[in-house]
C-alpha atoms as a PDB file:
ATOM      1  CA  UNK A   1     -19.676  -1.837 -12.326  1.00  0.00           C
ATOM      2  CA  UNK A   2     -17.763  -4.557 -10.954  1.00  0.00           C
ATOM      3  CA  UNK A   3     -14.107  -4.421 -10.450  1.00  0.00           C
ATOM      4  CA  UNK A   4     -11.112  -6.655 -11.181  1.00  0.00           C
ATOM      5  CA  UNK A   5     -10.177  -8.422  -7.931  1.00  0.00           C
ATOM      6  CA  UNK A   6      -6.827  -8.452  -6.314  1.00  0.00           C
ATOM      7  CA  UNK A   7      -5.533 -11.513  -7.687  1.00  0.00           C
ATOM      8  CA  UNK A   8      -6.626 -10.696 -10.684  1.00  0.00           C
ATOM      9  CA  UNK A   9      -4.448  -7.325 -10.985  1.00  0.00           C
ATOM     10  CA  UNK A  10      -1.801  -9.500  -9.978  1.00  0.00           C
ATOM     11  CA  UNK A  11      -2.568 -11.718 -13.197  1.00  0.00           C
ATOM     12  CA  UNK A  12      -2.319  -8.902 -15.280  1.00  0.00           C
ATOM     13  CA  UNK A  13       0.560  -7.376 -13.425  1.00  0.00           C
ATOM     14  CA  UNK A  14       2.691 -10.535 -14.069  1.00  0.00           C
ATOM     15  CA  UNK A  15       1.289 -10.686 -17.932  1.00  0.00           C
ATOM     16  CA  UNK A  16       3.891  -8.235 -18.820  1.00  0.00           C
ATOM     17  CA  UNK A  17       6.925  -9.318 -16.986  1.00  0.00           C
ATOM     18  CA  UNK A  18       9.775 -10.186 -19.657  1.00  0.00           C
ATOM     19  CA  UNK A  19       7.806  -7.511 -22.032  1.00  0.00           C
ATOM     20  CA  UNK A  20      10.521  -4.129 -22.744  1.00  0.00           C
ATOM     21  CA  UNK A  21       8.285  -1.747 -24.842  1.00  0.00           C
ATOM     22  CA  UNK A  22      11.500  -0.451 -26.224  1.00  0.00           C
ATOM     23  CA  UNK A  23      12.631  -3.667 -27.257  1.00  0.00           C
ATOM     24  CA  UNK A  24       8.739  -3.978 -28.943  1.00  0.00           C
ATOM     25  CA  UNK A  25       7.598  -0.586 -29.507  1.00  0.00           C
ATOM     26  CA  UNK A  26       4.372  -2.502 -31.204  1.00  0.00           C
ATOM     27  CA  UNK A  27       3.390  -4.956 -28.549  1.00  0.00           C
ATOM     28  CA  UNK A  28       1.548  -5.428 -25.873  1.00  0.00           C
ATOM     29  CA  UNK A  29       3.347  -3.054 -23.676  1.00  0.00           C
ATOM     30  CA  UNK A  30       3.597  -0.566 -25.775  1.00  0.00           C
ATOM     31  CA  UNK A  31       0.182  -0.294 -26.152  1.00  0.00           C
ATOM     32  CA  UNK A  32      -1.158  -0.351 -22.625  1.00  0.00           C
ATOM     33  CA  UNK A  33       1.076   3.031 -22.316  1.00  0.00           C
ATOM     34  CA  UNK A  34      -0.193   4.428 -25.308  1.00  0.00           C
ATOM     35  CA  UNK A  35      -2.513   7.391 -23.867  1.00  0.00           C
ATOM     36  CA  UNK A  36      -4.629   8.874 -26.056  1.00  0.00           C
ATOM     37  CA  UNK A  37      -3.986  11.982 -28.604  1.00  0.00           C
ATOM     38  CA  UNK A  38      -0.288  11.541 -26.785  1.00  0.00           C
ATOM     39  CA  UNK A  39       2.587  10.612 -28.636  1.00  0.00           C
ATOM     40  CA  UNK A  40       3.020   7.315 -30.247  1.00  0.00           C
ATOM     41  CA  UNK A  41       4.319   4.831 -28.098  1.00  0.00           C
ATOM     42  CA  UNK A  42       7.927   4.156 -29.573  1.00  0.00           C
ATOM     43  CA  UNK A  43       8.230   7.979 -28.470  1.00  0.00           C
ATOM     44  CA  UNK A  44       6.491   7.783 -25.002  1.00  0.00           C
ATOM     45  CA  UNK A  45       8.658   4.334 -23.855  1.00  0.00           C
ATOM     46  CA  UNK A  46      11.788   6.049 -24.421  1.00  0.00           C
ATOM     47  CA  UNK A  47      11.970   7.306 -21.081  1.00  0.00           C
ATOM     48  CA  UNK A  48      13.850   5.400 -19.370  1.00  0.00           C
ATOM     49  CA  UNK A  49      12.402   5.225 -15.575  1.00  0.00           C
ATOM     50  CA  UNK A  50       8.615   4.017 -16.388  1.00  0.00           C
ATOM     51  CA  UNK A  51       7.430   2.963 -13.538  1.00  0.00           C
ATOM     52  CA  UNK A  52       4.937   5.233 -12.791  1.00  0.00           C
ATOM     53  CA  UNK A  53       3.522   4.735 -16.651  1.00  0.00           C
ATOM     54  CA  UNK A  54       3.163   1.369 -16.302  1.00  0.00           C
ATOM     55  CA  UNK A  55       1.151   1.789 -13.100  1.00  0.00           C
ATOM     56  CA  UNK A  56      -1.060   4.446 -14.699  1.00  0.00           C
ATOM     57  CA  UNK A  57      -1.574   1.876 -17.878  1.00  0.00           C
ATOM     58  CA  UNK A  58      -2.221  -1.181 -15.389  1.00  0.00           C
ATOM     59  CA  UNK A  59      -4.297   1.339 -13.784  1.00  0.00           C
ATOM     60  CA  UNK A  60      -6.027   2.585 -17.339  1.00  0.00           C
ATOM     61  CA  UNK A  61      -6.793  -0.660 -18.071  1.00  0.00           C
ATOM     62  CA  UNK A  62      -8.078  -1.845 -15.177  1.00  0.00           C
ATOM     63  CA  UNK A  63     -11.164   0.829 -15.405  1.00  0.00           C
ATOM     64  CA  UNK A  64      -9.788   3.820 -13.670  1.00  0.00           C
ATOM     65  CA  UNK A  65     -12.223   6.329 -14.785  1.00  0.00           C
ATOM     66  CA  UNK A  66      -9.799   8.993 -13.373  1.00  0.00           C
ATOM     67  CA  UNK A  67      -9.839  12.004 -16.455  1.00  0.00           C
ATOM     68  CA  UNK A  68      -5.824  12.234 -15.767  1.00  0.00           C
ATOM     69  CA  UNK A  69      -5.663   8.664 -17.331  1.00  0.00           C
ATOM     70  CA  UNK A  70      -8.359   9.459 -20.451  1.00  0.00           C
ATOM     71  CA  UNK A  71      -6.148  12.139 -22.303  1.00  0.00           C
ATOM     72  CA  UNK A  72      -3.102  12.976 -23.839  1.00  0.00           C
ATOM     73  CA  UNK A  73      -0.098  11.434 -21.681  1.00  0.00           C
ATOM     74  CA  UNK A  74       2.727  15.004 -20.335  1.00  0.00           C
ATOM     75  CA  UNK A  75       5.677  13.502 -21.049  1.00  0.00           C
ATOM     76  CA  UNK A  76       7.728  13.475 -17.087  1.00  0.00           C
ATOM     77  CA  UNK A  77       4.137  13.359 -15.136  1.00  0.00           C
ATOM     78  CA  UNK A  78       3.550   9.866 -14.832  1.00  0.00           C
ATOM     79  CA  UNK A  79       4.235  10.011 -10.927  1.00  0.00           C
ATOM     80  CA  UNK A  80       2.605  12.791 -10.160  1.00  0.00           C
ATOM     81  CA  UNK A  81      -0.358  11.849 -12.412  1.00  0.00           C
ATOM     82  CA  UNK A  82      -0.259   8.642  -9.962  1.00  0.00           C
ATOM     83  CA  UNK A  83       0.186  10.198  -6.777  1.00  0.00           C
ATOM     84  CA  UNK A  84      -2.780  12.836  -7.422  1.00  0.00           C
ATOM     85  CA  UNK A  85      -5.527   9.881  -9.291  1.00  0.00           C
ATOM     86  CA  UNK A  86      -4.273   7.884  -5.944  1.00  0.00           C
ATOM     87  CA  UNK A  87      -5.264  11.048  -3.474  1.00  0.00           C
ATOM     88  CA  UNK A  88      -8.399  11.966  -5.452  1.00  0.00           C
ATOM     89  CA  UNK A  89      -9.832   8.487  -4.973  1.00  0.00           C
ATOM     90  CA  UNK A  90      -8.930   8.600  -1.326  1.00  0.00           C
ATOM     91  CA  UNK A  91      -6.049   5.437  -2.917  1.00  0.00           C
ATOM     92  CA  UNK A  92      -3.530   7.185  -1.057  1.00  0.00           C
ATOM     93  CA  UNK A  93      -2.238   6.068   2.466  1.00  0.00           C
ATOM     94  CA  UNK A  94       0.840   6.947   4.142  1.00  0.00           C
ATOM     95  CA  UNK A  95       2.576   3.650   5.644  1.00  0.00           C
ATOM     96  CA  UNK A  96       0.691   3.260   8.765  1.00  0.00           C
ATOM     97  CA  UNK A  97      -2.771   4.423   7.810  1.00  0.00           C
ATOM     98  CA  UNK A  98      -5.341   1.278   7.926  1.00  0.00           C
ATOM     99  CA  UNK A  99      -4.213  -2.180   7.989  1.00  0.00           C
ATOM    100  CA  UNK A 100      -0.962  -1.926   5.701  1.00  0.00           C
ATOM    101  CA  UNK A 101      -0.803  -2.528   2.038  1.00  0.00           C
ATOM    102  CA  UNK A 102      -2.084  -5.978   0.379  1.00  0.00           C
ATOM    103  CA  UNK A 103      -1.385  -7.754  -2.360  1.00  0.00           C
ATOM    104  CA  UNK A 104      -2.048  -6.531  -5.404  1.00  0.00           C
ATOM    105  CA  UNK A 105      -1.880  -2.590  -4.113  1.00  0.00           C
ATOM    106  CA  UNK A 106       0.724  -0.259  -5.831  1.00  0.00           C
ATOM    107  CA  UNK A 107       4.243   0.766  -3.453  1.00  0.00           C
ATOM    108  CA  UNK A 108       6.032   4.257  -3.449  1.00  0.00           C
ATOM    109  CA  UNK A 109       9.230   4.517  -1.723  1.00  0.00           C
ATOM    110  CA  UNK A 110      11.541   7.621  -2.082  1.00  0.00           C
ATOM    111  CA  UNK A 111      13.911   9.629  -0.689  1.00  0.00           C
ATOM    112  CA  UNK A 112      12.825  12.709   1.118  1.00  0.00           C
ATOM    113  CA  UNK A 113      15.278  15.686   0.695  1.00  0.00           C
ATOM    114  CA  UNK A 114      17.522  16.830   3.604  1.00  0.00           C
ATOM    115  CA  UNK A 115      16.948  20.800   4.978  1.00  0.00           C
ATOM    116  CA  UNK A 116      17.726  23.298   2.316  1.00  0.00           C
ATOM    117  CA  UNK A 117      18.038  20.418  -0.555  1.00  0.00           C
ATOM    118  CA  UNK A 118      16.075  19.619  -3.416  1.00  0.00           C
ATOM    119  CA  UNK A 119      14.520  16.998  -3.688  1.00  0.00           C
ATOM    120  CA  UNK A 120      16.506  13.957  -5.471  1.00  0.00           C
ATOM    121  CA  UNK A 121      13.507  13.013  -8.023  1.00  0.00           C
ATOM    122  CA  UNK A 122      14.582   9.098  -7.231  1.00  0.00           C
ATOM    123  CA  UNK A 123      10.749   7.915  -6.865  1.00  0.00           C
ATOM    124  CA  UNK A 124       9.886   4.137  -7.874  1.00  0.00           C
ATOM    125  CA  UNK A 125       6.225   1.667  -7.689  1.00  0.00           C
ATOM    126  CA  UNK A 126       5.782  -1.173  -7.810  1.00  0.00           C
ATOM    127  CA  UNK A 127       2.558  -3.980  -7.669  1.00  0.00           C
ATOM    128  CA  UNK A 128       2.953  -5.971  -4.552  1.00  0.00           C
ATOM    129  CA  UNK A 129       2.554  -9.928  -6.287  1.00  0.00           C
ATOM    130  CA  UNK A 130       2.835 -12.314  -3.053  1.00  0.00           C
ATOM    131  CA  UNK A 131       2.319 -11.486   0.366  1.00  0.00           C
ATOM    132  CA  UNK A 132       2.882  -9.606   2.825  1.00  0.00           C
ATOM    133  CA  UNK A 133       4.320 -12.496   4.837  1.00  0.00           C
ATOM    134  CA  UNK A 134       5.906 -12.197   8.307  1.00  0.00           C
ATOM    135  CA  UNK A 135       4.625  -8.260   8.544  1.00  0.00           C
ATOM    136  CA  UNK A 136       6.939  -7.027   6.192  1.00  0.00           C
ATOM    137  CA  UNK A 137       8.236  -9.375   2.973  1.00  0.00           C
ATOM    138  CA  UNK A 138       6.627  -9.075   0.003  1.00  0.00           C
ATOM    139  CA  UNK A 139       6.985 -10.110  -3.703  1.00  0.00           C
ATOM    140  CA  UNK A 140       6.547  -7.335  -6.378  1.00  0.00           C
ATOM    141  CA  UNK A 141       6.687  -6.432  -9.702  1.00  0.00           C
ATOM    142  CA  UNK A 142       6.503  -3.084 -12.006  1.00  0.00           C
ATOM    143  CA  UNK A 143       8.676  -1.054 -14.573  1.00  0.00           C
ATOM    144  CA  UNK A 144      12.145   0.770 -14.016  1.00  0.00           C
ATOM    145  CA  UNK A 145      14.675  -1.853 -15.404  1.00  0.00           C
ATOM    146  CA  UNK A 146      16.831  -1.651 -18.277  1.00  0.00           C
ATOM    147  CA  UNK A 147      15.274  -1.288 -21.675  1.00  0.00           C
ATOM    148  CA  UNK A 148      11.909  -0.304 -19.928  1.00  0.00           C
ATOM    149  CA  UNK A 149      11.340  -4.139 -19.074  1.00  0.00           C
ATOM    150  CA  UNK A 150       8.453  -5.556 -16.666  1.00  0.00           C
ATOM    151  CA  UNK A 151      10.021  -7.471 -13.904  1.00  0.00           C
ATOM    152  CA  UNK A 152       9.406  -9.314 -11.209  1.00  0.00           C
ATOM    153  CA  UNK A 153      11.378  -9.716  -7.930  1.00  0.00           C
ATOM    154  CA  UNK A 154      12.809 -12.956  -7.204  1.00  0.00           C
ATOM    155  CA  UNK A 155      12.242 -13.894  -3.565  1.00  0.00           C
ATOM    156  CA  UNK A 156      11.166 -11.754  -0.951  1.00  0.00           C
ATOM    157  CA  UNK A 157      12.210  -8.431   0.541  1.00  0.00           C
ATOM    158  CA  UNK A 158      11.130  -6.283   3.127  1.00  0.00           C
ATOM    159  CA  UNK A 159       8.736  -3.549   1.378  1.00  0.00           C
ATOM    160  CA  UNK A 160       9.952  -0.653   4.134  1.00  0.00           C
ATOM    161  CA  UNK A 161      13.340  -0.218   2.189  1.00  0.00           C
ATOM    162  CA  UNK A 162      13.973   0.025  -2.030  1.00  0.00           C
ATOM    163  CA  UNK A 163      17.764   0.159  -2.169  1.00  0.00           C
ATOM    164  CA  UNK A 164      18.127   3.193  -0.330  1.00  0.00           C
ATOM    165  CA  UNK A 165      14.703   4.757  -0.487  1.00  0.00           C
ATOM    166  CA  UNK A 166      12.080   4.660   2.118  1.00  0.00           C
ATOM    167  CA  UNK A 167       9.019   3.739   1.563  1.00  0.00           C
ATOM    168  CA  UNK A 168       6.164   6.514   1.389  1.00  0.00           C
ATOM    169  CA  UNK A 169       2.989   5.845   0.421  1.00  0.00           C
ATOM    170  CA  UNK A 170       1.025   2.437  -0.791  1.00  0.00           C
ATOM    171  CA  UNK A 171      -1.910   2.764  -3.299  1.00  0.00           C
ATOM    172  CA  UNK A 172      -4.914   0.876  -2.255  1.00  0.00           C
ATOM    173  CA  UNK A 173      -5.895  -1.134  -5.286  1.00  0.00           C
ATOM    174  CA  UNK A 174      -9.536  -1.562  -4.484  1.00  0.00           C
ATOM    175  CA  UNK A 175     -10.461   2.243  -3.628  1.00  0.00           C
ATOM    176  CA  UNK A 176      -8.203   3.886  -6.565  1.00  0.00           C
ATOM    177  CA  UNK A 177     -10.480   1.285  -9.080  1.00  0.00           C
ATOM    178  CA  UNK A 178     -13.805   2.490  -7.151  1.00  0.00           C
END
């Protein structure tokens, strides 16, 4: 099987910024997170922090053959369906394994809880589109805004840092795919 390369994920990353499945609950968007025997998709884009769903759908489309991304979506497991496909498929690297993430991989930054708190269930991804450039600035692009729209981040910023969260983890493109 051959596999989409990484400026090709970027292509299809950027296909859907401007595109709020809310605002279009029959478009394109809307379909790439309609998982099968799940709910239709005006029902599954009403939650409002997709991120994570429209990784899985890039991710879906893309030929994942992962069996979390071939059945019926669980409405609030989008991350954790991304974090575990990412793991099993050896995807996952903490910030310092390898050689860094590249363009076209996926980004998780959140904030680990303090000592005797819970955690604060303020994940976010995103597809790194340009770079990295000077070690640490990228250009990237994913779900979360308002109305559920695909956007893309003007400039640069440094990837270590979203807001206030840390970053985590980055999803190697090319082994979750494999």
């Amino acid at each position: 099987m051959t596999y989409p390369d990484r400026s090709d994920v970027v292509k299809w990353v950027r296909s859907f910024v401007g595109l709020s499945a809310i605002n279009d609950p029959n478009g394109e968007l809307a379909r790439l997170v309609d998982f099968p025997g799940g709910a239709p998709p005006k029902q599954e884009v009403l939650i409002t922090t997709n991120c994570a769903m429209f990784a899985c759908g890039i991710l879906r489309q893309l030929g994942c053959a992962h069996s979390l991304l071939h059945h019926e979506y669980v409405n609030g497991r989008a991350l954790a369906w991304l974090l575990e496909i990412s793991h099993d498929t050896g995807a996952l690297h903490l910030p310092h394994d390898g050689n860094g993430p590249r363009v076209g991989d996926i980004l998780h930054w959140a904030t680990p809880p303090k000592p005797g708190e819970k955690p604060r269930n303020d994940d976010h991804v995103a597809f790194i589109t340009a770079g990295p450039f000077d070690g640490r600035m990228i250009q990237r692009a994913g779900g979360g805004a308002a109305h559920n729209e695909i956007t893309e981040s003007v400039g640069l910023a440094d990837y270590t840092i979203d807001h206030w969260r840390p970053w985590r983890h980055y999803i190697d493109i090319e082994q979750v795919l494999r």
